[in-house]
N, C-alpha and C. Protein backbone atom coordinates (compact mmCIF):
# COMPACT_ATOMS: atom_id res chain seq x y z
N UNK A 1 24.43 -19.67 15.63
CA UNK A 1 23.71 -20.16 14.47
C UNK A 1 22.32 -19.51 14.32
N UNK A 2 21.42 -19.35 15.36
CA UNK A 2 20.43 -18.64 15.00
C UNK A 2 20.12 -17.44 14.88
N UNK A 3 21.12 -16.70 15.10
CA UNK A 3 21.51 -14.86 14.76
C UNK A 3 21.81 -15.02 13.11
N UNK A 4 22.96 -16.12 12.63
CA UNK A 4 22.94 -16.24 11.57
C UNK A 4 21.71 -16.57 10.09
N UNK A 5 21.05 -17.41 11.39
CA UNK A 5 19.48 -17.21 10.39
C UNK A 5 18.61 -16.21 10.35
N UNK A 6 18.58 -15.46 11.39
CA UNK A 6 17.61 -14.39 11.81
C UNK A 6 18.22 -13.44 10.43
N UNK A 7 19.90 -12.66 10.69
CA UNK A 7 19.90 -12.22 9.35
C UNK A 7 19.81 -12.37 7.77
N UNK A 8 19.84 -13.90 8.01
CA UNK A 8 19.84 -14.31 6.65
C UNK A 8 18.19 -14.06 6.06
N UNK A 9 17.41 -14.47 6.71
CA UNK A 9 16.08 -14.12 6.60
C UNK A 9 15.75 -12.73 6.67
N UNK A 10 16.23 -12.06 7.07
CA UNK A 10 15.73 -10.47 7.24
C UNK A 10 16.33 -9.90 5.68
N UNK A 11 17.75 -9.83 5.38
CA UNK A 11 18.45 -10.03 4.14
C UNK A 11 17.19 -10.21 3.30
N UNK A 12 16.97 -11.24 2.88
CA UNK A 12 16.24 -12.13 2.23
C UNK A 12 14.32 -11.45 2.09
N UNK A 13 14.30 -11.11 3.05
CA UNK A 13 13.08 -9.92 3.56
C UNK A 13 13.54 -8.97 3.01
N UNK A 14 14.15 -8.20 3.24
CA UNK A 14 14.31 -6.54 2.56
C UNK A 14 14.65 -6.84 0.81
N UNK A 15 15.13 -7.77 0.17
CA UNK A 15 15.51 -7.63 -0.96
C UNK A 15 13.97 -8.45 -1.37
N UNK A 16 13.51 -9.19 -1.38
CA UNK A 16 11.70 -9.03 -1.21
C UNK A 16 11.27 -7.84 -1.59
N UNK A 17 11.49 -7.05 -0.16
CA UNK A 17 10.44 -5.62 -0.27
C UNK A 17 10.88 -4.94 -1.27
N UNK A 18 12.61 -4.68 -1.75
CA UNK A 18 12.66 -3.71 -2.34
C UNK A 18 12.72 -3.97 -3.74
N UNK A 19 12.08 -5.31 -4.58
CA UNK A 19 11.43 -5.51 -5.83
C UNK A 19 10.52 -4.52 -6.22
N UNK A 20 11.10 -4.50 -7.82
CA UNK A 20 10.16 -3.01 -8.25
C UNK A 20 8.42 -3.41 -7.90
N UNK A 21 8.00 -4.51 -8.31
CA UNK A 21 6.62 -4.67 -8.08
C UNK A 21 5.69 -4.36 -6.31
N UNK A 22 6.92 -4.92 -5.76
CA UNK A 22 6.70 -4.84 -4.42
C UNK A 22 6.62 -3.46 -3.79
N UNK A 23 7.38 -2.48 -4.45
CA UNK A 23 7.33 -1.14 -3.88
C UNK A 23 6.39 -0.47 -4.15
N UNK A 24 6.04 -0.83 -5.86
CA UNK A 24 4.91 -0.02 -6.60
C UNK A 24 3.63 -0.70 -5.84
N UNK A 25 3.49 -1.88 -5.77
CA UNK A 25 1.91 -2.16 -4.78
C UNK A 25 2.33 -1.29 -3.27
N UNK A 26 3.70 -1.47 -2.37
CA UNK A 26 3.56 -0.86 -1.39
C UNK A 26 3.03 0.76 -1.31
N UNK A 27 3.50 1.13 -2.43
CA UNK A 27 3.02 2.89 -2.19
C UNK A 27 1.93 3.07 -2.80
N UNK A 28 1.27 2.44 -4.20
CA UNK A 28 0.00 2.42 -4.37
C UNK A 28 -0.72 2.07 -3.54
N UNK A 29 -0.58 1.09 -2.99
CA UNK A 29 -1.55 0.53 -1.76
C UNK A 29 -1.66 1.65 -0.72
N UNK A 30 -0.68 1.94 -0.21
CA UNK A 30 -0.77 2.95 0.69
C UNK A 30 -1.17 4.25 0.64
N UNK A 31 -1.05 4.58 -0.59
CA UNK A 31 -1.75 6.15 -1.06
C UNK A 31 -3.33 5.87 -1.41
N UNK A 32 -3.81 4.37 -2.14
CA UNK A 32 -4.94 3.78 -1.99
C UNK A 32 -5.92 4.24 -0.71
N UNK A 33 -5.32 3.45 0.17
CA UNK A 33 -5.72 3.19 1.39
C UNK A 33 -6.38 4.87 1.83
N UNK A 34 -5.15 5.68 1.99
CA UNK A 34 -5.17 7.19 2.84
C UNK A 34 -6.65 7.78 1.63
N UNK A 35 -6.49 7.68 0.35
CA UNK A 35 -7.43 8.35 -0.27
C UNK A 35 -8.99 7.89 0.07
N UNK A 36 -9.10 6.40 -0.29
CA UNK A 36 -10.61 5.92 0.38
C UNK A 36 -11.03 6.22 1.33
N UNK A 37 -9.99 6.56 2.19
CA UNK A 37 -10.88 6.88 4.05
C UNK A 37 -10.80 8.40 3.64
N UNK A 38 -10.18 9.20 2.88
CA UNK A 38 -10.46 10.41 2.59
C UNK A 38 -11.59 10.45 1.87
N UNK A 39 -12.19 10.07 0.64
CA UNK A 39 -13.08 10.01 0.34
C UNK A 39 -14.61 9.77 0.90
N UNK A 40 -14.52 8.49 1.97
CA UNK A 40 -15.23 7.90 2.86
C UNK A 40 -15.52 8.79 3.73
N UNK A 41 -14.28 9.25 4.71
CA UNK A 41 -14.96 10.44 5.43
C UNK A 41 -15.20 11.56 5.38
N UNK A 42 -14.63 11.89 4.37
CA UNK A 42 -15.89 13.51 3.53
C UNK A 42 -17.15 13.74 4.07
N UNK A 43 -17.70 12.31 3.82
CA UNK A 43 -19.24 12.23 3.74
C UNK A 43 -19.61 12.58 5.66
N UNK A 44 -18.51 12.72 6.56
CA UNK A 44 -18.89 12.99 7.63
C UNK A 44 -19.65 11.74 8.84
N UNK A 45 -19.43 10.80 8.06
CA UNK A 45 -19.72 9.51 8.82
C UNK A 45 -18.81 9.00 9.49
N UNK A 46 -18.90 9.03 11.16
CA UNK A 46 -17.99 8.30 12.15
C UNK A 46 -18.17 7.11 13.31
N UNK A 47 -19.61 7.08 12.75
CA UNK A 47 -20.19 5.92 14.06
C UNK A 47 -19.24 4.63 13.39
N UNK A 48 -19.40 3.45 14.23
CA UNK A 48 -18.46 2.07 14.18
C UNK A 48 -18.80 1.53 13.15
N UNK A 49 -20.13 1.52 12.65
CA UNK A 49 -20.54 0.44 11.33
C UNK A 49 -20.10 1.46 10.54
N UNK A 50 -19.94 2.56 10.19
CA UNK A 50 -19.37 3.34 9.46
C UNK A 50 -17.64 2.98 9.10
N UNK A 51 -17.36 2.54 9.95
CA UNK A 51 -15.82 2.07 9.69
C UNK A 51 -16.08 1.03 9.40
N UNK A 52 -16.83 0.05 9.83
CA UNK A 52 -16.77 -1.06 8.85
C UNK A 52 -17.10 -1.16 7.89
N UNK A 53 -18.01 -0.33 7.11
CA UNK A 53 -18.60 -0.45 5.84
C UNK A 53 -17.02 0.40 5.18
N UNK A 54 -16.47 1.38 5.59
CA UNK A 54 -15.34 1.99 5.47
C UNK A 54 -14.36 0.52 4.84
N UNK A 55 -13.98 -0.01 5.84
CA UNK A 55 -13.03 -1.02 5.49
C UNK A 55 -13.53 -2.27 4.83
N UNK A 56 -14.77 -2.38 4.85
CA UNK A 56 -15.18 -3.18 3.38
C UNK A 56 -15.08 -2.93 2.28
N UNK A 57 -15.31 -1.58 1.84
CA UNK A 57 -15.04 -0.62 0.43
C UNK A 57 -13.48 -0.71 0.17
N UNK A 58 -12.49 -0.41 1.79
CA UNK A 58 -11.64 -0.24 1.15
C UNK A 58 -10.85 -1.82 0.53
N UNK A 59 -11.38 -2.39 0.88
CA UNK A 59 -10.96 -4.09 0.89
C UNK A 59 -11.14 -4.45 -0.51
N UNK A 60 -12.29 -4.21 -0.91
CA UNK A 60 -13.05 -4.00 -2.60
C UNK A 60 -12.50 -3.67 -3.01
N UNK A 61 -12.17 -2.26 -2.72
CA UNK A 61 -11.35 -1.37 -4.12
C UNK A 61 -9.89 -2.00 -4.15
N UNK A 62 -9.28 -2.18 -3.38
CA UNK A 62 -7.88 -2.92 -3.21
C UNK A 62 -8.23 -4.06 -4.37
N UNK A 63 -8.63 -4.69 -3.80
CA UNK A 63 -8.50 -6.10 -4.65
C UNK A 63 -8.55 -5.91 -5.88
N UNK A 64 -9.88 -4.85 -6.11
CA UNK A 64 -10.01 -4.99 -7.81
C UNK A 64 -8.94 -3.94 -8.06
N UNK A 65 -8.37 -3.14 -7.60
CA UNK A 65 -7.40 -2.02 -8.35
C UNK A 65 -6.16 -3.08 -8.76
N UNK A 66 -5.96 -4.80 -7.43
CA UNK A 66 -4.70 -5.48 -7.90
C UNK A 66 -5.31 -5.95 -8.91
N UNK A 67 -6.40 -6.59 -9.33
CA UNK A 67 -6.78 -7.10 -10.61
C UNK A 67 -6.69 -6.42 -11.74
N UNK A 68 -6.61 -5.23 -11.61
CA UNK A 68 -7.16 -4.28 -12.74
C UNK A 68 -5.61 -3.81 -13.11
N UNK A 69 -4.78 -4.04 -12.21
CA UNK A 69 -3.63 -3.91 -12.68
C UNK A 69 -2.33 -4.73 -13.13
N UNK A 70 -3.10 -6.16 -12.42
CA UNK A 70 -2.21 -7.57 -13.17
C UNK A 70 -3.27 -7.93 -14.61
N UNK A 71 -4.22 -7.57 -14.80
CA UNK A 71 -4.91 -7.49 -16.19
C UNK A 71 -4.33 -6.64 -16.88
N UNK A 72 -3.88 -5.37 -16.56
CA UNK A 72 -3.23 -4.86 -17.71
C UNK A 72 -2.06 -5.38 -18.00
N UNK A 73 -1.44 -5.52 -17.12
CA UNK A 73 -0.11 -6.20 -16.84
C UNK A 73 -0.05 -7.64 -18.30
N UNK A 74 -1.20 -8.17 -18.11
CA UNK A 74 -1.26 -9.43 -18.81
C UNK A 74 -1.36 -9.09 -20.16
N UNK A 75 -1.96 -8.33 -20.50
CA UNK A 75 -2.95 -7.39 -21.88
C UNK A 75 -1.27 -6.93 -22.64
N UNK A 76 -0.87 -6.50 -21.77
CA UNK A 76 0.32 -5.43 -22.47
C UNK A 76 1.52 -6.64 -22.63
N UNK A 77 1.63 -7.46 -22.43
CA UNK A 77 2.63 -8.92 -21.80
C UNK A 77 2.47 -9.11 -23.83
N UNK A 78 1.21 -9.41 -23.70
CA UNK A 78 0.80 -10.20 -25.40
C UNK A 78 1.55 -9.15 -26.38
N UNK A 79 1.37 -7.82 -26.33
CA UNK A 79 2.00 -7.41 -27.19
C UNK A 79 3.25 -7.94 -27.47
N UNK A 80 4.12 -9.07 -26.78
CA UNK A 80 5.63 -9.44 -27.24
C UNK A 80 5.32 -10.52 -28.13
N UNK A 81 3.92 -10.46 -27.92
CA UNK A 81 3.59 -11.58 -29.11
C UNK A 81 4.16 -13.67 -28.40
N UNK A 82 4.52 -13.37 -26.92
CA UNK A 82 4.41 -14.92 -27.00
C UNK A 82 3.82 -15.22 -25.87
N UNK A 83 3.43 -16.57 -26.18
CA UNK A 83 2.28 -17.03 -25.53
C UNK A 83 2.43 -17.39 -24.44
N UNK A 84 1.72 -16.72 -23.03
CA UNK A 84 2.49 -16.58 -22.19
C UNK A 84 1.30 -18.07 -21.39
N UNK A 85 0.40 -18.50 -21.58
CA UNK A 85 -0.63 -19.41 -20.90
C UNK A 85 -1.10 -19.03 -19.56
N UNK A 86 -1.98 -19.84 -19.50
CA UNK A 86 -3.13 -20.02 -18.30
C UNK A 86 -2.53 -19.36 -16.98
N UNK A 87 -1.42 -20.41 -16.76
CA UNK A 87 -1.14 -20.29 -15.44
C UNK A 87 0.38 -19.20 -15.28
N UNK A 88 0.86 -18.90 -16.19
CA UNK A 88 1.86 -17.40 -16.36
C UNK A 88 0.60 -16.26 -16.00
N UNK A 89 -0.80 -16.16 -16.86
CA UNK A 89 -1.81 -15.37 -16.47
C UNK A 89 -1.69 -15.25 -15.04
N UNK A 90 -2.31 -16.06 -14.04
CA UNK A 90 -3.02 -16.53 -12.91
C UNK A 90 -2.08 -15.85 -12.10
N UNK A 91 -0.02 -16.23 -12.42
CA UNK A 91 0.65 -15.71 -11.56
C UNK A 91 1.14 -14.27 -11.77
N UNK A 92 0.72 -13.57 -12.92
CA UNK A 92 0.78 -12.22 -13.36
C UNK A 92 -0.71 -11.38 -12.13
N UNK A 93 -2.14 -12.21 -12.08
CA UNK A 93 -2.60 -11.70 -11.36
C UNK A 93 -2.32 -11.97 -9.92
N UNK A 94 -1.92 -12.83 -9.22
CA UNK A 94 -1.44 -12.98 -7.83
C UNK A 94 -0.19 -12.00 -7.25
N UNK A 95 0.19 -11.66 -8.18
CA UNK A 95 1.71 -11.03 -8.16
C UNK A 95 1.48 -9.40 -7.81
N UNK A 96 0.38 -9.22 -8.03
CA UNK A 96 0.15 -7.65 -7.41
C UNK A 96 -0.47 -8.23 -6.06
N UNK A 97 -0.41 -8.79 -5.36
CA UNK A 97 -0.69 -8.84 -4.15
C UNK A 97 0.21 -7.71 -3.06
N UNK A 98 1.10 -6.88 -3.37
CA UNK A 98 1.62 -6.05 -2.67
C UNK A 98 0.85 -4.94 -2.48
N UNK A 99 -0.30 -4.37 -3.40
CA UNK A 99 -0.89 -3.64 -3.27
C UNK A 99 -1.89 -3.47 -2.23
N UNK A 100 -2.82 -5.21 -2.14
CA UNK A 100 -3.77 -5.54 -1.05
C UNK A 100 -2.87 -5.34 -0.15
N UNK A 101 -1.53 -5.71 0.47
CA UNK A 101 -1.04 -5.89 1.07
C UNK A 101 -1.00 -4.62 1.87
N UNK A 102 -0.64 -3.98 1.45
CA UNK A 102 -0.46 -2.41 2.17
C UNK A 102 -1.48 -1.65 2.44
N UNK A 103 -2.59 -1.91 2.10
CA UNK A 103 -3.91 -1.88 2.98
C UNK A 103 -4.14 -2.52 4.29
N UNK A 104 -3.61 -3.69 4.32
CA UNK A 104 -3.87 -4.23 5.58
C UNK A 104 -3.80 -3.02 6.54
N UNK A 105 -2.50 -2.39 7.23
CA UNK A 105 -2.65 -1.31 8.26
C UNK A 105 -3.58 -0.54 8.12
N UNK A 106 -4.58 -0.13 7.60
CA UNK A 106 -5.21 0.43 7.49
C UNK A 106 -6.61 -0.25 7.22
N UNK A 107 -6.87 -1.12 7.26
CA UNK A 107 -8.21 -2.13 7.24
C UNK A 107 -7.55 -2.78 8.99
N UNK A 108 -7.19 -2.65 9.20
CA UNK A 108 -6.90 -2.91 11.33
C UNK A 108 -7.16 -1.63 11.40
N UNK A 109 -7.08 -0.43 11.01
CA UNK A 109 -7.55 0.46 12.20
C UNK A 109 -8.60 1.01 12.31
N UNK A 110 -9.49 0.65 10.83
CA UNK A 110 -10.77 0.84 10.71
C UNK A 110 -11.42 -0.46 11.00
N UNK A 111 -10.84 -1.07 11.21
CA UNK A 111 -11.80 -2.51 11.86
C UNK A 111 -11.48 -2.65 13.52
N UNK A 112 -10.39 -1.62 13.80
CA UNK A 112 -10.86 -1.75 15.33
C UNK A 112 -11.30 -0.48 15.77
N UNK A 113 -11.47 0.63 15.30
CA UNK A 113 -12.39 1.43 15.24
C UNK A 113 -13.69 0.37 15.47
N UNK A 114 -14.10 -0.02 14.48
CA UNK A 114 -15.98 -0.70 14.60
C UNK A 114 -15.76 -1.58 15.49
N UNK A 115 -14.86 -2.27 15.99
CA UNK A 115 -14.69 -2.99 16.42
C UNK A 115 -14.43 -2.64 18.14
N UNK A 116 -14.74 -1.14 18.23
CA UNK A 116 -14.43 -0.67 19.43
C UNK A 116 -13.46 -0.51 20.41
N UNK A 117 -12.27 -0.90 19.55
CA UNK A 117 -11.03 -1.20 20.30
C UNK A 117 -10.26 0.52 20.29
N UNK A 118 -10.28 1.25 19.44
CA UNK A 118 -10.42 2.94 20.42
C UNK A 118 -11.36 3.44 19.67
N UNK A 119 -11.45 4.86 19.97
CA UNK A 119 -12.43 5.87 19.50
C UNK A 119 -12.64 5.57 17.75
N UNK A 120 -14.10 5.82 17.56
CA UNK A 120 -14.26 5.47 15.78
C UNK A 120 -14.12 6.96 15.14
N UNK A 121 -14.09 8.17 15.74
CA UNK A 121 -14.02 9.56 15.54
C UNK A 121 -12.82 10.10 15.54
N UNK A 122 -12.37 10.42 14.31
CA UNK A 122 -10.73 10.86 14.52
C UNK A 122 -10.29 9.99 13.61
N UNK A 123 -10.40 8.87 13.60
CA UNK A 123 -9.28 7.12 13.34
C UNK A 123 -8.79 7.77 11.92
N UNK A 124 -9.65 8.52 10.98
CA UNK A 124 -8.96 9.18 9.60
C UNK A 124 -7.70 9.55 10.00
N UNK A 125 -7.37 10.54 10.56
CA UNK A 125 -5.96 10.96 10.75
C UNK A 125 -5.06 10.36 11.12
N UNK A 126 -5.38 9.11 12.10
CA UNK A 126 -4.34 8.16 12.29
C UNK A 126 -4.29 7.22 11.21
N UNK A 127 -5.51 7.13 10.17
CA UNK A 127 -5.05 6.29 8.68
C UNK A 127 -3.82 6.96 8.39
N UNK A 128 -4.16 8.57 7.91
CA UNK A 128 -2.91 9.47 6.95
C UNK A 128 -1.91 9.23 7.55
N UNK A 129 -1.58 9.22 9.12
CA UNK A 129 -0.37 9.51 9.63
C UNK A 129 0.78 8.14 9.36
N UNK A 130 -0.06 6.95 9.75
CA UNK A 130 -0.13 5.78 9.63
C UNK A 130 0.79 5.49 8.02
N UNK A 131 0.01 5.92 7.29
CA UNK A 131 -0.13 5.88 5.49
C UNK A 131 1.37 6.90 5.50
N UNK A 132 1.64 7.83 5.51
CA UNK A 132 2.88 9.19 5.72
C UNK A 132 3.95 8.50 6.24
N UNK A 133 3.84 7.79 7.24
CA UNK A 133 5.01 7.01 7.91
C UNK A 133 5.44 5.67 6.58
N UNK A 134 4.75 4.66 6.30
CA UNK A 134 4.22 3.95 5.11
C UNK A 134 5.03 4.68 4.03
N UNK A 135 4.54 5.75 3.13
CA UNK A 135 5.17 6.14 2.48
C UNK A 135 6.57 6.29 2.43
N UNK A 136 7.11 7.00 3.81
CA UNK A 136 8.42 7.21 3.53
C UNK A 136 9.17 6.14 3.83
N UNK A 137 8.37 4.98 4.91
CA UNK A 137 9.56 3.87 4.68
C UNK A 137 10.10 2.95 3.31
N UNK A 138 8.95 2.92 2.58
CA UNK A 138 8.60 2.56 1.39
C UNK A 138 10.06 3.48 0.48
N UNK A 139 9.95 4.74 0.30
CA UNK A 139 11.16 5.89 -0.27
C UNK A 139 12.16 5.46 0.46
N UNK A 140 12.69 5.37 1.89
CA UNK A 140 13.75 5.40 2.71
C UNK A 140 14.32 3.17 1.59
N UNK A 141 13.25 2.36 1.98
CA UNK A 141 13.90 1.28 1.64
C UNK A 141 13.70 1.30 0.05
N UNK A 142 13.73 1.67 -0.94
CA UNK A 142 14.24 1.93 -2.53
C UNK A 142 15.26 3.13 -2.45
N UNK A 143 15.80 4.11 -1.42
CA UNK A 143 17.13 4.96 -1.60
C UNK A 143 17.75 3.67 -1.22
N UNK A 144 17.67 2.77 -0.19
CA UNK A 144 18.71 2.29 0.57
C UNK A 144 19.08 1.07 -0.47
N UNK A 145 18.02 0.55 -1.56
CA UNK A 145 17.95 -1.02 -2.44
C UNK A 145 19.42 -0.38 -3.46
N UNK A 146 19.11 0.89 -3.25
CA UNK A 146 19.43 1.64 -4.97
C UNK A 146 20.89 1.91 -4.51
N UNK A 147 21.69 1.71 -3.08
CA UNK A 147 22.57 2.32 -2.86
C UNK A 147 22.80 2.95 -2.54
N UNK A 148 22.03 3.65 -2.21
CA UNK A 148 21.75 5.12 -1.35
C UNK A 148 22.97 5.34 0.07
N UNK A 149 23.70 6.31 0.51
CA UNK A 149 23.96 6.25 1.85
C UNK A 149 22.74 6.69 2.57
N UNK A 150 22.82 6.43 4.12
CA UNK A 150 21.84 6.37 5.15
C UNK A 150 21.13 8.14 5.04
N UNK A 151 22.54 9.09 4.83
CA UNK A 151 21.66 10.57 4.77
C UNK A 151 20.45 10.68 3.43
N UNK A 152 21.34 10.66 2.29
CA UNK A 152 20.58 10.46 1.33
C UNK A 152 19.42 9.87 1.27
N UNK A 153 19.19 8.59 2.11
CA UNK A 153 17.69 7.75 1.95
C UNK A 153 16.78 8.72 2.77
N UNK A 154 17.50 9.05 3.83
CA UNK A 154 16.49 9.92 4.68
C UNK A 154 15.67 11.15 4.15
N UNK A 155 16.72 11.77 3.36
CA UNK A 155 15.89 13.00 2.55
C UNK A 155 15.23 12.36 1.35
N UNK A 156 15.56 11.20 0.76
CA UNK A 156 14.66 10.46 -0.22
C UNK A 156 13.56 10.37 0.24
N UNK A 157 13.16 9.66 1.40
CA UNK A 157 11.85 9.17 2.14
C UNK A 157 11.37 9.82 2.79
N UNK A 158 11.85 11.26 3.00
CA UNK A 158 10.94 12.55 3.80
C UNK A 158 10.61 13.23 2.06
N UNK A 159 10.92 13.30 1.27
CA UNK A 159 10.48 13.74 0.00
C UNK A 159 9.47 12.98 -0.49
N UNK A 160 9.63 11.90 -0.31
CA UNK A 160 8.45 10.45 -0.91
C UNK A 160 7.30 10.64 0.19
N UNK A 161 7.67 10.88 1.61
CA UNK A 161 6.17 11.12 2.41
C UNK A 161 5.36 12.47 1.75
N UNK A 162 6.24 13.49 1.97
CA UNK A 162 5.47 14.39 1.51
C UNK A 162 4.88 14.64 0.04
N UNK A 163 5.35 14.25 -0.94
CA UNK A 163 4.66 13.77 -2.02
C UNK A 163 3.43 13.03 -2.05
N UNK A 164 3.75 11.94 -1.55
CA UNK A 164 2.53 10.94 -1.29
C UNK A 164 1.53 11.54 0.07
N UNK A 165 1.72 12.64 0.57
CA UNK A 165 0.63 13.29 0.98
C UNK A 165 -0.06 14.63 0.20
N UNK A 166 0.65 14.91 -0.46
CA UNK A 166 0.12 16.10 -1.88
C UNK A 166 -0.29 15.24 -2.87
N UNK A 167 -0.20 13.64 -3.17
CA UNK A 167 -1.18 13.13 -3.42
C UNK A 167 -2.25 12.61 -2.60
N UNK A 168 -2.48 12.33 -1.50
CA UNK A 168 -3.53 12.14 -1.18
C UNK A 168 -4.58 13.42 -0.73
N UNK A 169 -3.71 14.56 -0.76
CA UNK A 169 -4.84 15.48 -0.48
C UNK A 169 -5.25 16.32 -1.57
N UNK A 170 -4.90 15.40 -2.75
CA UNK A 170 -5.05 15.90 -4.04
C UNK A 170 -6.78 15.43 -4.40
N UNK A 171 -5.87 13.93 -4.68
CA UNK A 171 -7.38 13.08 -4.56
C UNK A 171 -8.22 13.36 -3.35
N UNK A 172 -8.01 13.61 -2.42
CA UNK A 172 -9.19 14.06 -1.64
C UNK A 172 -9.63 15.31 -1.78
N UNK A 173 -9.16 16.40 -2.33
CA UNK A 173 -9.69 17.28 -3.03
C UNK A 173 -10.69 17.17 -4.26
N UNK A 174 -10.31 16.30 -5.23
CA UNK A 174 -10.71 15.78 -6.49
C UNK A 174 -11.90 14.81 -5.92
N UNK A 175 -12.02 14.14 -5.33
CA UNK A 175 -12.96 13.16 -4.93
C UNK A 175 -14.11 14.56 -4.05
């Protein structure tokens, strides 16, 4: 009986993750994430309060990029012309919470960076690598939602990492 719950819940977990909203905050979030600490460490700052001020910014920009995108979300909703109220609003903005979400790994490793738990010099590259892995599980679980066989997802989600690292070293070019 409790193997039977364990899968039923995991089931129940992956068809979760692989909601269109849920994927689009997972890989925004995650290409989010890799670009701010790209941006952030441009500037050549690696001491510990440096990562924390690091993962305060990136905490900021998260939040307001989910606001800024369940506001449009809401804005563009009216064009059907019906009235969607208060609290349809409220859960249109809570509902990008997948985006904050996928920051988290990456607000832990710049908070134990400052936090001294390993070296604060370097920790960028273990964001990207971190974020690259992220990406393609993100591609690997939408081949696999969509039907995908197991080969197919694999070259889906090694195509989706490397993409989502020619975007982030895009924007970190651009920034």
């Amino acid at each position: 009986m409790p193997g039977s719950y364990l899968r039923q819940s995991v089931r129940a977990l992956r068809r979760l993750a692989a909601r269109p909203h849920v994927l689009f905050g997972g890989v925004y979030g995650a290409v989010l994430a890799s670009s701010m600490v790209a941006a952030l460490s441009e500037q050549g700052e690696t001491a510990a309060a440096d990562r924390f001020t690091s993962a305060q910014w990136l905490l900021v920009t998260a939040v307001a990029s989910a606001l800024a995108h369940g506001y449009a979300h809401l804005i563009a909703l009216r064009g059907d012309r019906t009235h969607h109220g208060v609290r349809a609003g409220v859960r249109m903005l809570l509902s990008e919470w997948p985006l904050v979400a996928a920051t988290v790994p990456t607000l832990l490793l710049l908070l134990g960076a400052a936090w001294g738990w390993w070296l604060s010099e370097g920790v960028e590259y273990v964001v990207f690598a971190v974020n690259v892995v992220l990406l393609f599980a993100w591609g690997l679980l939408a081949a696999r939602a969509a039907g995908r066989t197991w080969a197919s997802a694999l070259r889906i989600g090694m195509v989706d990492a490397l993409l989502g690292l020619v975007v982030v070293v895009a924007n970190a070019i651009i920034k």
